[in-house]
Protein backbone atom coordinates (compact mmCIF):
# COMPACT_ATOMS: atom_id res chain seq x y z
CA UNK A 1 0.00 0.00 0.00
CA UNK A 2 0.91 3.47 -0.43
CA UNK A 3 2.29 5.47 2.13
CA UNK A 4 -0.80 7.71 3.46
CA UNK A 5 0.35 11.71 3.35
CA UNK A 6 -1.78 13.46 6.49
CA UNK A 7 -5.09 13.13 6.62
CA UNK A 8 -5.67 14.78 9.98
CA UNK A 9 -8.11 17.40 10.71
CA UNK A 10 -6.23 18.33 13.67
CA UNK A 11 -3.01 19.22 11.90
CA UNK A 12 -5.01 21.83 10.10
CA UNK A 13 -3.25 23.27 6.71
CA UNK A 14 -6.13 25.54 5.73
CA UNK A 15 -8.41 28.17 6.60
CA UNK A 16 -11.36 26.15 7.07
CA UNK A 17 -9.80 23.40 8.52
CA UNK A 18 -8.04 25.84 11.28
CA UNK A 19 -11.65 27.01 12.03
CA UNK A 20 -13.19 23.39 12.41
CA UNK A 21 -10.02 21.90 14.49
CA UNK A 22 -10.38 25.33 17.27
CA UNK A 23 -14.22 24.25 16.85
CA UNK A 24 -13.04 20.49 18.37
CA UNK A 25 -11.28 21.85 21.22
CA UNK A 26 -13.36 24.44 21.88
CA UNK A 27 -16.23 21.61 22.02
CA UNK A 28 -13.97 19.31 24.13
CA UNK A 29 -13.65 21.66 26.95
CA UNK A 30 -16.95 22.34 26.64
CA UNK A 31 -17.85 18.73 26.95
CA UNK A 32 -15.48 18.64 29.76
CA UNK A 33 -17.31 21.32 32.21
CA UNK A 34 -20.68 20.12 31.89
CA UNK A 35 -18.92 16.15 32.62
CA UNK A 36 -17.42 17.69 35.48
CA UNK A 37 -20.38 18.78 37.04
CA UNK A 38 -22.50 16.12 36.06
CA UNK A 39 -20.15 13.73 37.17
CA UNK A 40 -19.86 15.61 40.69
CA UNK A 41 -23.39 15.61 41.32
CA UNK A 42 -23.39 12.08 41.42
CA UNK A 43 -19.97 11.48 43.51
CA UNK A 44 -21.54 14.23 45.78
CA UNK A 45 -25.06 12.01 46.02
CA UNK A 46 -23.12 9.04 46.53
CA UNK A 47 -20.18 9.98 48.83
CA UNK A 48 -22.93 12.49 51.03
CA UNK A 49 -25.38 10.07 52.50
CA UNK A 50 -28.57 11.11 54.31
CA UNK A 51 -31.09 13.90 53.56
CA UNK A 52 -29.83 16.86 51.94
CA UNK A 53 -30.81 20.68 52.15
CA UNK A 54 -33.59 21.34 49.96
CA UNK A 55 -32.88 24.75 48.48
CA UNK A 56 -29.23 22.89 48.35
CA UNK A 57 -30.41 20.07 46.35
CA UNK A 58 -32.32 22.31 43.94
CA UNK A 59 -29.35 24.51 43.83
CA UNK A 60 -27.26 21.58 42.40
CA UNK A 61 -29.60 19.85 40.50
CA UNK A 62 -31.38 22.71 38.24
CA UNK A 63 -27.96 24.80 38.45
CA UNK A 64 -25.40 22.01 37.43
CA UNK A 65 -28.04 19.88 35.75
CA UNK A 66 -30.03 21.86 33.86
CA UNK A 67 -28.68 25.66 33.75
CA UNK A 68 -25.04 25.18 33.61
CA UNK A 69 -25.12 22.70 30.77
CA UNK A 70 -27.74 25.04 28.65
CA UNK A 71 -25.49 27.68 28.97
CA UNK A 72 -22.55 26.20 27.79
CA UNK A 73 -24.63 24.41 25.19
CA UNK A 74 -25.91 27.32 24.02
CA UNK A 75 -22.15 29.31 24.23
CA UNK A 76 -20.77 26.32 22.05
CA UNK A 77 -23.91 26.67 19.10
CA UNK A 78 -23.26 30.40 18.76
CA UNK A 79 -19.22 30.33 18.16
CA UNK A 80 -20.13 27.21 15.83
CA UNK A 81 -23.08 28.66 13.67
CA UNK A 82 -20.88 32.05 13.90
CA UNK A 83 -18.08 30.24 11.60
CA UNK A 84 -20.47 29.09 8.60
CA UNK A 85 -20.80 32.71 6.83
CA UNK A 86 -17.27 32.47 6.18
CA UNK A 87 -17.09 28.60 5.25
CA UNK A 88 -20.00 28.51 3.27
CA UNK A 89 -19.01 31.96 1.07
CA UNK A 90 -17.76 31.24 -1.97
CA UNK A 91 -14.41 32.13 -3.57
CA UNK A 92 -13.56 35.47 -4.82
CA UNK A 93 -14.23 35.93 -8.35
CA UNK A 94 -11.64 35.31 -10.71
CA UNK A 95 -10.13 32.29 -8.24
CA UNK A 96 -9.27 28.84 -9.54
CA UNK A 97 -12.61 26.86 -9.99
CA UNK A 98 -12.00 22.94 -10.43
CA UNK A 99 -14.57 20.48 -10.73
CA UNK A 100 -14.43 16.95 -9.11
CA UNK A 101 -16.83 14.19 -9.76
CA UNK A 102 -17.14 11.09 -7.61
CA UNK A 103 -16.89 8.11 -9.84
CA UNK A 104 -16.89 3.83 -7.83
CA UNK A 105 -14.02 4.26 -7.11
CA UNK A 106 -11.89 6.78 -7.98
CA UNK A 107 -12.24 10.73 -8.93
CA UNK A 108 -12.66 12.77 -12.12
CA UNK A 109 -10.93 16.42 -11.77
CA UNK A 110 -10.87 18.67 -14.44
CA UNK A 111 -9.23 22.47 -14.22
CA UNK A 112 -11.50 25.14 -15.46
CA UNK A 113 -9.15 27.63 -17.12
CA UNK A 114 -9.01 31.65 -17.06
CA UNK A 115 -9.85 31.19 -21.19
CA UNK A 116 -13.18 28.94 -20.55
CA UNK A 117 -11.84 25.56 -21.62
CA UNK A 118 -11.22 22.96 -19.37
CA UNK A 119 -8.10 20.23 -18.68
CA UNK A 120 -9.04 16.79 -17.24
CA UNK A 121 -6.85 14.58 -14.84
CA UNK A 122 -7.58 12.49 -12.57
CA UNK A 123 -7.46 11.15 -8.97
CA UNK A 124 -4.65 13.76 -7.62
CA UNK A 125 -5.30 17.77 -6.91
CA UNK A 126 -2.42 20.41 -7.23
CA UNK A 127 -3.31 23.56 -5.40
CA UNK A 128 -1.85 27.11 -4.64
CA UNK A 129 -0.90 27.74 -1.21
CA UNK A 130 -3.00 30.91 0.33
CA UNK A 131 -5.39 30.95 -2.75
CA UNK A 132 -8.69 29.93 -2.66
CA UNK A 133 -10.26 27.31 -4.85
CA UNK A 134 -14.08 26.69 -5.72
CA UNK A 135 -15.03 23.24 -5.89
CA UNK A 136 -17.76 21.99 -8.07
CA UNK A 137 -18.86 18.52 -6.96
CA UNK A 138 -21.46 15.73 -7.80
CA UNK A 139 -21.03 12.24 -8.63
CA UNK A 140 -21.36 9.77 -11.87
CA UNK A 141 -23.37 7.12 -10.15
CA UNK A 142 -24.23 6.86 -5.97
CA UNK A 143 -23.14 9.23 -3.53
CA UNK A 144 -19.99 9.75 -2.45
CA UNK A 145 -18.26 12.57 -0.01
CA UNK A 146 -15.61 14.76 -1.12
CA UNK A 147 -13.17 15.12 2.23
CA UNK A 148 -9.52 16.36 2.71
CA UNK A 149 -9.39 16.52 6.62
CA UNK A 150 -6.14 18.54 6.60
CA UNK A 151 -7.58 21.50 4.10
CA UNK A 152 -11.77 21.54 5.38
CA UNK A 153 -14.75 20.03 5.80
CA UNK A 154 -16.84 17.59 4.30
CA UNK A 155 -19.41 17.96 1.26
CA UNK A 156 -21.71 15.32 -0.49
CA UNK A 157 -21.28 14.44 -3.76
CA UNK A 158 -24.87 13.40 -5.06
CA UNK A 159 -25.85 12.14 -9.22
CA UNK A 160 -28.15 15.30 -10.73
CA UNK A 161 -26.75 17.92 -8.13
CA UNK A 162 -23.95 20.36 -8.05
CA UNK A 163 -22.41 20.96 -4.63
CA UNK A 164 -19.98 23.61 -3.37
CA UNK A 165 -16.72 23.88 -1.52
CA UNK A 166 -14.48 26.87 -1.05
CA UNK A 167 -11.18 25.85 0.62
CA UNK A 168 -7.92 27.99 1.17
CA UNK A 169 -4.83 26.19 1.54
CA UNK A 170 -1.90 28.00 4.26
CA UNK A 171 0.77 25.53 4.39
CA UNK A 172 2.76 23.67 1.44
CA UNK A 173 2.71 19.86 1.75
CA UNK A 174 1.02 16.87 0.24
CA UNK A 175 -1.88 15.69 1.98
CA UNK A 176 -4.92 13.05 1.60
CA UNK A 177 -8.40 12.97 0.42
CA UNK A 178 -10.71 10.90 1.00
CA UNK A 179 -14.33 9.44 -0.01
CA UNK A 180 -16.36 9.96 3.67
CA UNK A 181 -19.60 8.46 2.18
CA UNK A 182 -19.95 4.74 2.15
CA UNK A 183 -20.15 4.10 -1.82
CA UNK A 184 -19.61 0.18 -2.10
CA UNK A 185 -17.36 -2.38 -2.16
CA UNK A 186 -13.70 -0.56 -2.89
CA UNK A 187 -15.06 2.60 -0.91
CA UNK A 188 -12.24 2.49 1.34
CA UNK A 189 -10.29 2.34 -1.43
CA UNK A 190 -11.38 5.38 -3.04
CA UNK A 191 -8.61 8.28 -1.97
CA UNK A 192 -6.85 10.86 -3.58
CA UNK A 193 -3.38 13.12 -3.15
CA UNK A 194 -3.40 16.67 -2.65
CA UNK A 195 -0.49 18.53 -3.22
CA UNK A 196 -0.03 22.22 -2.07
CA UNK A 197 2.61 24.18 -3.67
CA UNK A 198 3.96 27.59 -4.19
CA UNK A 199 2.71 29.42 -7.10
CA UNK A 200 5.56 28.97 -9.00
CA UNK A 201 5.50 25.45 -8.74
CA UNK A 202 1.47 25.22 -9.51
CA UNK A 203 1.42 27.72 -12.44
CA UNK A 204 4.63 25.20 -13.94
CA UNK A 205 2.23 22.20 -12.78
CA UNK A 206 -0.93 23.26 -14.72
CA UNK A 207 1.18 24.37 -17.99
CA UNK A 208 1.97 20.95 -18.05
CA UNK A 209 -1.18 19.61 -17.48
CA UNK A 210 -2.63 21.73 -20.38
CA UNK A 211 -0.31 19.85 -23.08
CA UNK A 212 -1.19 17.14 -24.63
CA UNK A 213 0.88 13.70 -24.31
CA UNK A 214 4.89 14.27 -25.37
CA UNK A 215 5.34 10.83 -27.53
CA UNK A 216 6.83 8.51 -25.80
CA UNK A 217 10.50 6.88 -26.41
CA UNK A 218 10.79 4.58 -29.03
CA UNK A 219 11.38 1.63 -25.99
CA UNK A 220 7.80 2.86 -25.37
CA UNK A 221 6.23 2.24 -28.91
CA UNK A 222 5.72 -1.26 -28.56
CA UNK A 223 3.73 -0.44 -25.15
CA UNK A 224 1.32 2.12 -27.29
CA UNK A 225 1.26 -0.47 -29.84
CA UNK A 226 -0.30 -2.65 -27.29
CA UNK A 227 -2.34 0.66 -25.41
CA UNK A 228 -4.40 0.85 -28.42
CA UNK A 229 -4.61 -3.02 -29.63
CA UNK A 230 -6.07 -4.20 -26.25
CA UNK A 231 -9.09 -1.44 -26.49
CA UNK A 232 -7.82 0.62 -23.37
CA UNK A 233 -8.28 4.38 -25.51
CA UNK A 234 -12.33 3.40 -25.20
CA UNK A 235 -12.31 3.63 -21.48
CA UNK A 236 -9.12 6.00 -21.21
CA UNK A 237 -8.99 9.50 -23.23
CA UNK A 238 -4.59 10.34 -23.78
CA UNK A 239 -4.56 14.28 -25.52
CA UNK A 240 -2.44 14.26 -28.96
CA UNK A 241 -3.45 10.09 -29.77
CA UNK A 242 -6.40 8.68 -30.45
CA UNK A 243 -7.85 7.48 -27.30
CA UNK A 244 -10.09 9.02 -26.14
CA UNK A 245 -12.74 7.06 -23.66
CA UNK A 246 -14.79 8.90 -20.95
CA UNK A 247 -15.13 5.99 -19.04
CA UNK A 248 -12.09 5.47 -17.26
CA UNK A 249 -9.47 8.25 -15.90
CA UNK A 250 -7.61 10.48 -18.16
CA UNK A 251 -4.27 9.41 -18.55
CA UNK A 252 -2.50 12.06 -20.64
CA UNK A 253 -0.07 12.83 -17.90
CA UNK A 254 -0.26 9.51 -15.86
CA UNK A 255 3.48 9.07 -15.45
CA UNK A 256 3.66 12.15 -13.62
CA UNK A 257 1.17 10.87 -11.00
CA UNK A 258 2.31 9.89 -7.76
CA UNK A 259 -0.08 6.48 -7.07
CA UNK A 260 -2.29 3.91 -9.20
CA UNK A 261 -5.91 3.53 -8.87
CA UNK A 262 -6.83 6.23 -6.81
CA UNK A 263 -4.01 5.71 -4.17
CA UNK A 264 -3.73 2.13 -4.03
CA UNK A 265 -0.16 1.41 -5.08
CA UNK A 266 2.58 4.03 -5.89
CA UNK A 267 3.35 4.99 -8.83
CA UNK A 268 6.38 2.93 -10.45
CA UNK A 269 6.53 0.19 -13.38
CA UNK A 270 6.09 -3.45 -11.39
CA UNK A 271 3.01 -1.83 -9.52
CA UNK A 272 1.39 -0.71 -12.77
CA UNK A 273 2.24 -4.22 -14.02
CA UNK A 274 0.10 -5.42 -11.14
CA UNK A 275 -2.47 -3.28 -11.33
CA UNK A 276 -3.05 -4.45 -14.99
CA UNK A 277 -2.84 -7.96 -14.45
CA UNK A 278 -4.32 -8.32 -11.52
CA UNK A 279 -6.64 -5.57 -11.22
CA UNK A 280 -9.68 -7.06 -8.66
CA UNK A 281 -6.71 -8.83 -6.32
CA UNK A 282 -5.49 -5.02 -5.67
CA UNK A 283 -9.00 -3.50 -5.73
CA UNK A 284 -11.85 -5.90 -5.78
CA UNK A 285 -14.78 -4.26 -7.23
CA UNK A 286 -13.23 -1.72 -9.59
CA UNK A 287 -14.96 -2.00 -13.34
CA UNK A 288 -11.84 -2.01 -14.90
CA UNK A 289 -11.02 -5.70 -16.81
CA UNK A 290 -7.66 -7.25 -15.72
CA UNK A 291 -5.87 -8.48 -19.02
CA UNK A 292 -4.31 -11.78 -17.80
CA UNK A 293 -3.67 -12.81 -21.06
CA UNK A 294 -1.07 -10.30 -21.74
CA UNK A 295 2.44 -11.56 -21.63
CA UNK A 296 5.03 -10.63 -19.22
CA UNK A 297 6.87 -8.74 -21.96
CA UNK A 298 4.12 -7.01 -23.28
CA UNK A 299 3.38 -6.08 -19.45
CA UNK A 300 6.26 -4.41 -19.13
CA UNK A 301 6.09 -2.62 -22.48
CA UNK A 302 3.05 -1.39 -21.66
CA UNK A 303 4.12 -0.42 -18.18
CA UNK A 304 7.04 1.24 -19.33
CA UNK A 305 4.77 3.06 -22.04
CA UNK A 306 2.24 4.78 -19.48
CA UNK A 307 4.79 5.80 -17.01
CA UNK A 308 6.41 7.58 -19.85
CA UNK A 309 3.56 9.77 -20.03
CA UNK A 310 4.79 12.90 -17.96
């Protein structure tokens, strides 16, 4: 398996997320005081035998049973609900707006550029750090829940509906994403990798990510060779050749990816051989065929043909 980046919402690296985490430990001690008291009552009614005061009694129980826990209650709904203008406004105009559908089991992202067209990847996120980004998000099938602890909170992702997420990365780093809606059978296996960088290092990202595949070697023409024999351009779409499937993720750019299958293996040649061969040992459930009838040298060929595709 591949090695998890952080997926913590209490090692917050964005604005929301920093909001929601003081939210938790604001909550806790919360939860603590009215425990205290509750819990005192009754170690005071148990360890204080015998008849008690009444106007004592009263004191204690409607004070530390009823008041004191309204109060606090009531203290802890008004610095929540006082956080959702900000998390629920959307981006400023003009910021990065990238759309993310939920797909069993893995995730379609495409980049809406500043020119109106659009650039399709899949199953990893590059974001600028301190920028905000609008999500668009719905799913191509059940629901699913678009999560990354570290960056915000949570949002369905429903068929026929458009949902909406503004998050602000503050920190560089590469962190995890997950699928927080039971969606079937590889739902645990459903994640994604988020990677926050400076905006040098995004704006060099995304000009890459708007050209189409750079041919491969000519050790690599044998694997395309094979690509488009075995039928894998209907499912996958490759910019500049002539797949081009909607069913499966986009691969233009696979190669430069860091895992396989929506982080289920890293990203290197005898795991891709794996994944092809043996595609529902590593993820039962997935939809995509496993082609067992490929050789080992036409494996590798074909290994060594996507992970030239950077």
């Amino acid at each position: 398996m591949i090695p998890h980046p952080s997926q913590s919402a209490l090692d917050p690296a964005g604005t929301g997320a920093d909001s929601i985490a003081s939210l938790f430990w604001v909550m806790v001690v919360g939860g603590i005081l009215i425990w205290m008291i509750v819990v005192g009552l009754a170690i005071y009614a148990i360890m204080v035998p015998g008849r008690h005061d009444q106007k004592t009694t009263r004191l204690f129980v409607i004070g530390g049973g009823a008041v004191f826990p309204t109060i606090v209650l009531t203290a802890l709904l008004t610095y929540g609900l006082a956080m959702l203008p900000e998390l629920q406004r959307p981006a400023p105009e003009g910021s990065q707006v990238i759309e993310v559908a939920g797909v069993r089991w893995w995730w379609r992202v495409v980049y809406r550029l500043p020119n109106g067209t659009k650039v399709e990847t899949a199953n990893e996120l590059h974001l600028q750090v301190n920028e905000p980004v609008e999500f668009k998000l719905t799913s191509e099938d059940v629901i699913h829940a678009f999560w990354i602890p570290a960056l915000g909170g949570k949002v369905d992702m429903m068929p026929g509906r458009e949902n909406r997420l503004k998050l602000v990365p503050n920190r560089v780093g590469t962190y995890r994403g997950v699928c927080a809606e039971y969606c079937g059978e590889a739902h645990t296996q459903m994640a994604f990798d988020v990677i926050v960088e400076s905006r040098e290092d995004y704006d060099a990202w995304l000009s890459r990510l708007k050209k189409p595949v750079v041919q491969g070697s000519e050790a690599a023409s044998e694997g395309r060779q094979i690509f488009e024999a075995a039928g894998c351009g209907a499912c996958h779409a490759i910019r500049g050749t002539s797949a081009d499937g909607v069913v499966g993720p986009e691969l233009t750019h696979f190669g430069s990816r860091r895992s396989i299958g929506a982080s289920v293996l890293p990203n290197n040649s005898d795991n891709l051989i794996r994944w092809i061969a043996e595609t529902h040992q590593v993820k039962p459930g997935v939809e995509m065929p496993a082609f067992e009838t490929l050789s080992p040298d036409e494996l590798r060929a074909l290994s060594l043909y996507l992970g030239d595709l950077k």
